[in-house]
N, C-alpha and C. Protein backbone atom coordinates (compact mmCIF):
# COMPACT_ATOMS: atom_id res chain seq x y z
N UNK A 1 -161.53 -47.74 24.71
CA UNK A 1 -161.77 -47.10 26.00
C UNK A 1 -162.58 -48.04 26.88
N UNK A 2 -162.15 -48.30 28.42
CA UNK A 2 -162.79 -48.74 29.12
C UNK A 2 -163.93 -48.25 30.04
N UNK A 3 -164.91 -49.24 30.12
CA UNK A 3 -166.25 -48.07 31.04
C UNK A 3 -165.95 -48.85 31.76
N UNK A 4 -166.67 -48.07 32.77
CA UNK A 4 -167.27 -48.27 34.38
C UNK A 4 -168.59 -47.89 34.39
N UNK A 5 -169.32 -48.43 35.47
CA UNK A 5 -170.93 -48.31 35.37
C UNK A 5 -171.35 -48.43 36.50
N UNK A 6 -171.92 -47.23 37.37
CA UNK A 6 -173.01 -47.26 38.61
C UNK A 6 -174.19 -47.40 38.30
N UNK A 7 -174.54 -48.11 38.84
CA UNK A 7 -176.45 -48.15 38.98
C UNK A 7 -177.00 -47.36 40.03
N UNK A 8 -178.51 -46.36 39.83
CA UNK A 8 -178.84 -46.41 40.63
C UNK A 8 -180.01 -45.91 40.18
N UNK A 9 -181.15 -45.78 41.10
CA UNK A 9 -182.98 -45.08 40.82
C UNK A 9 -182.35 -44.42 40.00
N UNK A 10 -183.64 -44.12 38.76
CA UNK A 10 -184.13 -42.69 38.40
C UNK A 10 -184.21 -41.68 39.22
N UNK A 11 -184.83 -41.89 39.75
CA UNK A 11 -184.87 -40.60 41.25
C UNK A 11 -183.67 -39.87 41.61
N UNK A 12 -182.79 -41.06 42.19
CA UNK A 12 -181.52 -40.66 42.30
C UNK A 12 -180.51 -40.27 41.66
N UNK A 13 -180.77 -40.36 40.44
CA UNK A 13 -179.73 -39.70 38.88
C UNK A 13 -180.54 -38.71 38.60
N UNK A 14 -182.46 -38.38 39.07
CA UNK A 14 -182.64 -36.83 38.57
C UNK A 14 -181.99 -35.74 39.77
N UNK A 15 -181.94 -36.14 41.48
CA UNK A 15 -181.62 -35.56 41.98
C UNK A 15 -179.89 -35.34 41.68
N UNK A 16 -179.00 -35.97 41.17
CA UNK A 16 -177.85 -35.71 40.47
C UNK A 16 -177.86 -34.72 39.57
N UNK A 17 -178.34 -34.84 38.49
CA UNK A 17 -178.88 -33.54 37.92
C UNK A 17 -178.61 -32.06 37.82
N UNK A 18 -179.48 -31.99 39.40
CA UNK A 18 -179.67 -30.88 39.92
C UNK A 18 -178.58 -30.57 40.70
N UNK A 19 -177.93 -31.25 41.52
CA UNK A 19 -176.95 -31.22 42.39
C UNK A 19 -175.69 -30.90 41.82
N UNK A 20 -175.47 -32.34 40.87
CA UNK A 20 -174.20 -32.59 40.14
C UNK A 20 -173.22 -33.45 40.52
N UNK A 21 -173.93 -34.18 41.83
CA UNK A 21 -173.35 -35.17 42.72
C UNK A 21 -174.06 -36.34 42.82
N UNK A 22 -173.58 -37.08 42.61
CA UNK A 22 -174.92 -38.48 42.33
C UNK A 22 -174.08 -39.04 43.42
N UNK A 23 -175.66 -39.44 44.19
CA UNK A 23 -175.64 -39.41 45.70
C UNK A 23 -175.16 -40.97 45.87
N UNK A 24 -174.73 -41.69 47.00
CA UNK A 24 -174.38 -42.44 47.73
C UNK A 24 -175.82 -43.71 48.04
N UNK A 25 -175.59 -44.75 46.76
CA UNK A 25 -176.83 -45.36 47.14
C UNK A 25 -177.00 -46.78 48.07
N UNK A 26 -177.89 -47.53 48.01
CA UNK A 26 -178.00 -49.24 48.55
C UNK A 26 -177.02 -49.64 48.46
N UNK A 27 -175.80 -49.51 47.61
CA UNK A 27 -174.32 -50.65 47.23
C UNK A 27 -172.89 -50.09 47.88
N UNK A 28 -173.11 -48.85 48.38
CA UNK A 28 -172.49 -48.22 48.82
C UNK A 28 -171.43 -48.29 50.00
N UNK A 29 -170.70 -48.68 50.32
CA UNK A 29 -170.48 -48.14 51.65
C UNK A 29 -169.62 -47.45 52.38
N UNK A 30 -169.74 -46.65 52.77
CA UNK A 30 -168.65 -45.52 53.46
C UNK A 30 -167.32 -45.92 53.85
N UNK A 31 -166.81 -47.35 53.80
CA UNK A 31 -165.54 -47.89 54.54
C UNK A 31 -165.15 -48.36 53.10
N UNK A 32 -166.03 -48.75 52.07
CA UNK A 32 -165.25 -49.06 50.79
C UNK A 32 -165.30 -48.73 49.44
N UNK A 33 -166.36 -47.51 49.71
CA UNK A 33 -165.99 -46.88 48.57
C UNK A 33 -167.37 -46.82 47.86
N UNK A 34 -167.50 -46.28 46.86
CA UNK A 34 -168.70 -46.43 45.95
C UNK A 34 -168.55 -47.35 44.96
N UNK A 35 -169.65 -48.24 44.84
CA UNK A 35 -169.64 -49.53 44.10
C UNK A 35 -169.56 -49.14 42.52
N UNK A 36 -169.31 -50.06 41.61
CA UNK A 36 -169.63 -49.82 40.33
C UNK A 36 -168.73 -51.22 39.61
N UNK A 37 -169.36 -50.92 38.25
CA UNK A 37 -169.63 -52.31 37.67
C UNK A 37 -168.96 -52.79 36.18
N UNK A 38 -168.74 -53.74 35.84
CA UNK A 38 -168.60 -53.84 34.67
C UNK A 38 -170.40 -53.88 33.78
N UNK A 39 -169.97 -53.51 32.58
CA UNK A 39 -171.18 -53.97 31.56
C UNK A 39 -172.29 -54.96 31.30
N UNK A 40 -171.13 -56.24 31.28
CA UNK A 40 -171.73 -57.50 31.34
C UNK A 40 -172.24 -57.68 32.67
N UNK A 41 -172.42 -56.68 33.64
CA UNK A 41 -173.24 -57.47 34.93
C UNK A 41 -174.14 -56.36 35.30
N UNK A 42 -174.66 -55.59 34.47
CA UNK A 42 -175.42 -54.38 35.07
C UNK A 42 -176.99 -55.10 35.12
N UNK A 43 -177.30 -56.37 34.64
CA UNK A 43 -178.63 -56.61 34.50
C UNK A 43 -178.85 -57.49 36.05
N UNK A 44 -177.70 -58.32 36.22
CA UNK A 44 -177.44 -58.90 37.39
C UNK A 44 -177.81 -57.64 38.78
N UNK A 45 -176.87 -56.70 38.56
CA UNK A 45 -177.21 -55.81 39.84
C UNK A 45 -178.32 -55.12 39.64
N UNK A 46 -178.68 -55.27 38.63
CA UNK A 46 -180.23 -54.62 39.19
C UNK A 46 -181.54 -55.55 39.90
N UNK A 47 -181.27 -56.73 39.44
CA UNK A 47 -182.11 -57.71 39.70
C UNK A 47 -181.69 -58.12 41.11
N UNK A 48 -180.19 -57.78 41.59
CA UNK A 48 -179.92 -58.26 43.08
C UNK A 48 -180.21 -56.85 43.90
N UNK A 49 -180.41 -56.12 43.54
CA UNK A 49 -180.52 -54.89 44.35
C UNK A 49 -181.47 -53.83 44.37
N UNK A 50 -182.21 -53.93 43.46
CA UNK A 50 -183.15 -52.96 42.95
C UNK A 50 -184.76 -53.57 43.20
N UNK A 51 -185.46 -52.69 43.29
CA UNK A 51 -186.85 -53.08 42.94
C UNK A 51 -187.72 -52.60 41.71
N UNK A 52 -188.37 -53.39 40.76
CA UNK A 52 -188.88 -52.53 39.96
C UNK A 52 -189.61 -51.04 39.37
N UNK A 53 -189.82 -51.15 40.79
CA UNK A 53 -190.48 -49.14 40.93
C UNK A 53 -189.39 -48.59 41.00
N UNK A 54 -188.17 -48.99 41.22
CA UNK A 54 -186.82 -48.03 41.41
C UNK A 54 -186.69 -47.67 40.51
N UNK A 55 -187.41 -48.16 39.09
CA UNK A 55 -186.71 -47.67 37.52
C UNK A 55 -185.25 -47.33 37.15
N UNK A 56 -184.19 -48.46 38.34
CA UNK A 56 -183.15 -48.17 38.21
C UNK A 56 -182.63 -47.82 36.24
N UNK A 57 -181.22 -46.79 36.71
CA UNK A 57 -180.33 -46.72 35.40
C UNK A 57 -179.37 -46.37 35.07
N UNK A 58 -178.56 -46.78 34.44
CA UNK A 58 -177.00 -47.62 34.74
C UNK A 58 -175.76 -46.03 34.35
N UNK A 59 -175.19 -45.65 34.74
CA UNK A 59 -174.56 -44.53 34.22
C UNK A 59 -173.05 -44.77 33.71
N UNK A 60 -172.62 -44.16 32.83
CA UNK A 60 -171.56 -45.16 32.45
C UNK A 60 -170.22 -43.98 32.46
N UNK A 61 -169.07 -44.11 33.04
CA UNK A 61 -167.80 -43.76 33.05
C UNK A 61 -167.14 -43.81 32.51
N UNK A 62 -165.81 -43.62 31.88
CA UNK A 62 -164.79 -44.04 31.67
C UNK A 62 -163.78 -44.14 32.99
N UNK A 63 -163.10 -45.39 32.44
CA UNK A 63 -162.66 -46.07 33.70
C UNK A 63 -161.50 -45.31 34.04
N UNK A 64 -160.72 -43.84 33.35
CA UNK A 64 -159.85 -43.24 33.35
C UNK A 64 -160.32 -42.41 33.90
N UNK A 65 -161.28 -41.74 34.49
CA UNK A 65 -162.20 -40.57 35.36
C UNK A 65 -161.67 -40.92 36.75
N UNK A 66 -161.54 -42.51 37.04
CA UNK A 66 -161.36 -42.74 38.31
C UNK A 66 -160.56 -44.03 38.52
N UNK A 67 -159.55 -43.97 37.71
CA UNK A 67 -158.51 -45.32 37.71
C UNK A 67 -157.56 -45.74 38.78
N UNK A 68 -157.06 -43.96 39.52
CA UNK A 68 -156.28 -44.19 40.49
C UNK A 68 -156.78 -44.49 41.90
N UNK A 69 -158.00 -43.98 41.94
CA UNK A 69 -158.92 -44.45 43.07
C UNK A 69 -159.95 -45.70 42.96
N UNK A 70 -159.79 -46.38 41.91
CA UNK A 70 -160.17 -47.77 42.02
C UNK A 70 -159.65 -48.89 41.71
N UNK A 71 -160.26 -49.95 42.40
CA UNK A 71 -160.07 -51.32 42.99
C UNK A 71 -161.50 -51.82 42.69
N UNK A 72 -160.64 -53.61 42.41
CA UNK A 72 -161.58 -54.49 41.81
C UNK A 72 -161.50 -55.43 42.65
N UNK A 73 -162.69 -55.92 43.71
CA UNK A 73 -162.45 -56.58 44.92
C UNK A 73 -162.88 -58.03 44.09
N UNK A 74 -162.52 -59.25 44.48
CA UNK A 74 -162.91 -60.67 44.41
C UNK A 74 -164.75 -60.71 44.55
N UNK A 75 -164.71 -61.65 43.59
CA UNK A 75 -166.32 -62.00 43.69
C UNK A 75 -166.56 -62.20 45.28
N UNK A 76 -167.76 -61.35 45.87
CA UNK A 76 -167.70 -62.16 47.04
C UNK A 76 -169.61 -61.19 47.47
N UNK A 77 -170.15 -61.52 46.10
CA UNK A 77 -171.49 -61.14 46.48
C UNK A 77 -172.60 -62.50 45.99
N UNK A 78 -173.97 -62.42 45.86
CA UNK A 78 -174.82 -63.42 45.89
C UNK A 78 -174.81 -63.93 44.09
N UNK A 79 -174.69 -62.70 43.22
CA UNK A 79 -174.40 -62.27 42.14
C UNK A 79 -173.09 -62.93 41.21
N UNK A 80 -172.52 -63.22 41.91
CA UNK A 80 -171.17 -64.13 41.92
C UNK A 80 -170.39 -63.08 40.52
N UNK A 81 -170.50 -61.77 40.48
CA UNK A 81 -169.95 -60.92 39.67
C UNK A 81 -168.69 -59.60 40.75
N UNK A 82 -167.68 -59.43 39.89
CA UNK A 82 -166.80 -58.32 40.34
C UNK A 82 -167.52 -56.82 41.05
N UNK A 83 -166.68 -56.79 41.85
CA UNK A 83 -167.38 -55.38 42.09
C UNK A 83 -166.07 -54.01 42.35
N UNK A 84 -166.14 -53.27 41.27
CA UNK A 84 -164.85 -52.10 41.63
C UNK A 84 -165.67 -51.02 42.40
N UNK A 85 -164.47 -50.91 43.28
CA UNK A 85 -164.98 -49.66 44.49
C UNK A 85 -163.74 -48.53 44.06
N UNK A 86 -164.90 -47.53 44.22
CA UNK A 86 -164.07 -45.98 44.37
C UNK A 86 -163.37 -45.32 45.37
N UNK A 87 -162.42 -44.71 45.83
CA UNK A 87 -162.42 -44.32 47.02
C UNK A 87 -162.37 -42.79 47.04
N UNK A 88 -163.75 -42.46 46.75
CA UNK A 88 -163.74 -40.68 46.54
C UNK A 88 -165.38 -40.74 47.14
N UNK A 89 -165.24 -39.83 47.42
CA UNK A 89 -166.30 -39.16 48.61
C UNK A 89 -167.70 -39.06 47.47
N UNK A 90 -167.92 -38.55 46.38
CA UNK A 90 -168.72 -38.74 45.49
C UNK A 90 -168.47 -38.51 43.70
N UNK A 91 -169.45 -39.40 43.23
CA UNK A 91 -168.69 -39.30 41.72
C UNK A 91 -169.80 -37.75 41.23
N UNK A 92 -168.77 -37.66 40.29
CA UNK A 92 -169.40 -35.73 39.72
C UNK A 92 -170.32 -36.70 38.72
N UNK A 93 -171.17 -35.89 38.20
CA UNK A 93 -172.51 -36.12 37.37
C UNK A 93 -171.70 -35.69 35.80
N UNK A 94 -170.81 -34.63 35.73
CA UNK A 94 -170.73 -34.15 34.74
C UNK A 94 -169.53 -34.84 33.94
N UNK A 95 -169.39 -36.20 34.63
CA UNK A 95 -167.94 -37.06 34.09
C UNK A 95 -168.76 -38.37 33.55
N UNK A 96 -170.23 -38.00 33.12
CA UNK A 96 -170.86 -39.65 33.23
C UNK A 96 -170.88 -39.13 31.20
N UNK A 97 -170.48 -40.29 30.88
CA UNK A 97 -170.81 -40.65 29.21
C UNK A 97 -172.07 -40.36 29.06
N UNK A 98 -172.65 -41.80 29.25
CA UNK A 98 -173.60 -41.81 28.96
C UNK A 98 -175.05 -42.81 30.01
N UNK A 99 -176.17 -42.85 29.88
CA UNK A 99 -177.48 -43.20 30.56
C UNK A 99 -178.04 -44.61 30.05
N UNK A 100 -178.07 -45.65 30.77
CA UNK A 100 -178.54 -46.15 30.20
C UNK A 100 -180.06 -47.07 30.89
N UNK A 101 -181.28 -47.21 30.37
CA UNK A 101 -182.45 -47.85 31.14
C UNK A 101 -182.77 -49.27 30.93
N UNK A 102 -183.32 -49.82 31.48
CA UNK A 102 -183.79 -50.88 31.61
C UNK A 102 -184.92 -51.26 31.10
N UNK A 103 -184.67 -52.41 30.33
CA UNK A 103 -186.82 -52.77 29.79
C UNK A 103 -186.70 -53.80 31.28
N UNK A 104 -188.04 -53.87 31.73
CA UNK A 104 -188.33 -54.94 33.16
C UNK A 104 -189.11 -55.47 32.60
N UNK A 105 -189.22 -56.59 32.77
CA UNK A 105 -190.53 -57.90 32.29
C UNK A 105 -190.67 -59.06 33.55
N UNK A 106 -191.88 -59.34 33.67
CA UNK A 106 -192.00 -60.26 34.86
C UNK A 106 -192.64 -61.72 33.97
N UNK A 107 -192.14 -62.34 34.77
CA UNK A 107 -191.88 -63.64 34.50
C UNK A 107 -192.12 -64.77 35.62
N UNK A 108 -192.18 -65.91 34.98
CA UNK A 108 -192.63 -67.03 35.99
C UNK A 108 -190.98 -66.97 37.29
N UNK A 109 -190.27 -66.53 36.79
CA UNK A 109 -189.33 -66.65 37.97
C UNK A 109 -189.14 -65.31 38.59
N UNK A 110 -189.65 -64.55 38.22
CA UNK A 110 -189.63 -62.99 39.07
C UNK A 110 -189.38 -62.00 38.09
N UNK A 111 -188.99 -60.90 38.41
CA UNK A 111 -188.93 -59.76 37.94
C UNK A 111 -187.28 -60.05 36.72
N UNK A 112 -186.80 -60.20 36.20
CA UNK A 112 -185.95 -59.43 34.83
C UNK A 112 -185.38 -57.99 34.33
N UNK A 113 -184.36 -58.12 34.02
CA UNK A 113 -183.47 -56.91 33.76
C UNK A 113 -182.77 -56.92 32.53
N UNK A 114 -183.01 -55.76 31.27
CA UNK A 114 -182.58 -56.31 30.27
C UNK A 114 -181.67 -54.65 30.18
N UNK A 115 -180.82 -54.58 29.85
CA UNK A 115 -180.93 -53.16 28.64
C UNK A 115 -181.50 -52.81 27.54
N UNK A 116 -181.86 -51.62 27.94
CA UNK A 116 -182.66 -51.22 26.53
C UNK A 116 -182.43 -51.55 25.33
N UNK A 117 -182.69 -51.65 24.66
CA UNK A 117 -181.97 -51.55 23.22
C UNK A 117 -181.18 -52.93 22.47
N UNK A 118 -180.60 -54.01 23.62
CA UNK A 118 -179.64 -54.92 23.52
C UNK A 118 -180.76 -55.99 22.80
């Protein structure tokens, strides 16, 4: 099975939660869709997009939840990684696998992004 993976705050995955709509964040944009990621680059987008108080964390899909409404655009960020866009108004909360967090460690070159556990 293939995943897919949005990032976004803690904040913003507890207000999902409650809602059941995990909201529209920083990567977003209304003309192309909601961003999301492969695996191998979730440490990358957090480190290009996030700030450490964001306690961003990565939510993971199956890529069959939303296959017919996505597209995998050409590298064309700072990140030099893929980016698949959705084209649905918002992803449901109750189609996410699974959660995953970040250990952060700072370092002589800045802030770091690991997955937990890896």
């Amino acid at each position: 099975m293939l995943s897919i993976f949005k990032v976004l705050s803690s904040q913003a995955w507890e207000e999902a939660t409650i809602t059941g709509i995990i909201p529209r964040v920083n990567d977003d944009c209304d003309d192309l869709g909601i961003a999301v990621y492969k695996y191998t680059d979730l440490a990358n987008v957090c480190q290009e997009l996030y700030e450490k108080s964001d306690y961003p964390v990565a939510l993971e899909f199956a890529e069959g939840s939303y296959s017919e409404q996505l597209d995998w655009t050409e590298v064309d960020n700072a990140g030099g990684y893929p980016v698949g866009r959705i084209n649905v108004e918002s992803l449901l909360a109750d189609l996410v696998l699974n959660i995953y967090s970040f250990e952060v460690t700072q370092t002589d070159k800045g802030v770091e992004y690991k997955i937990s556990g890896e």
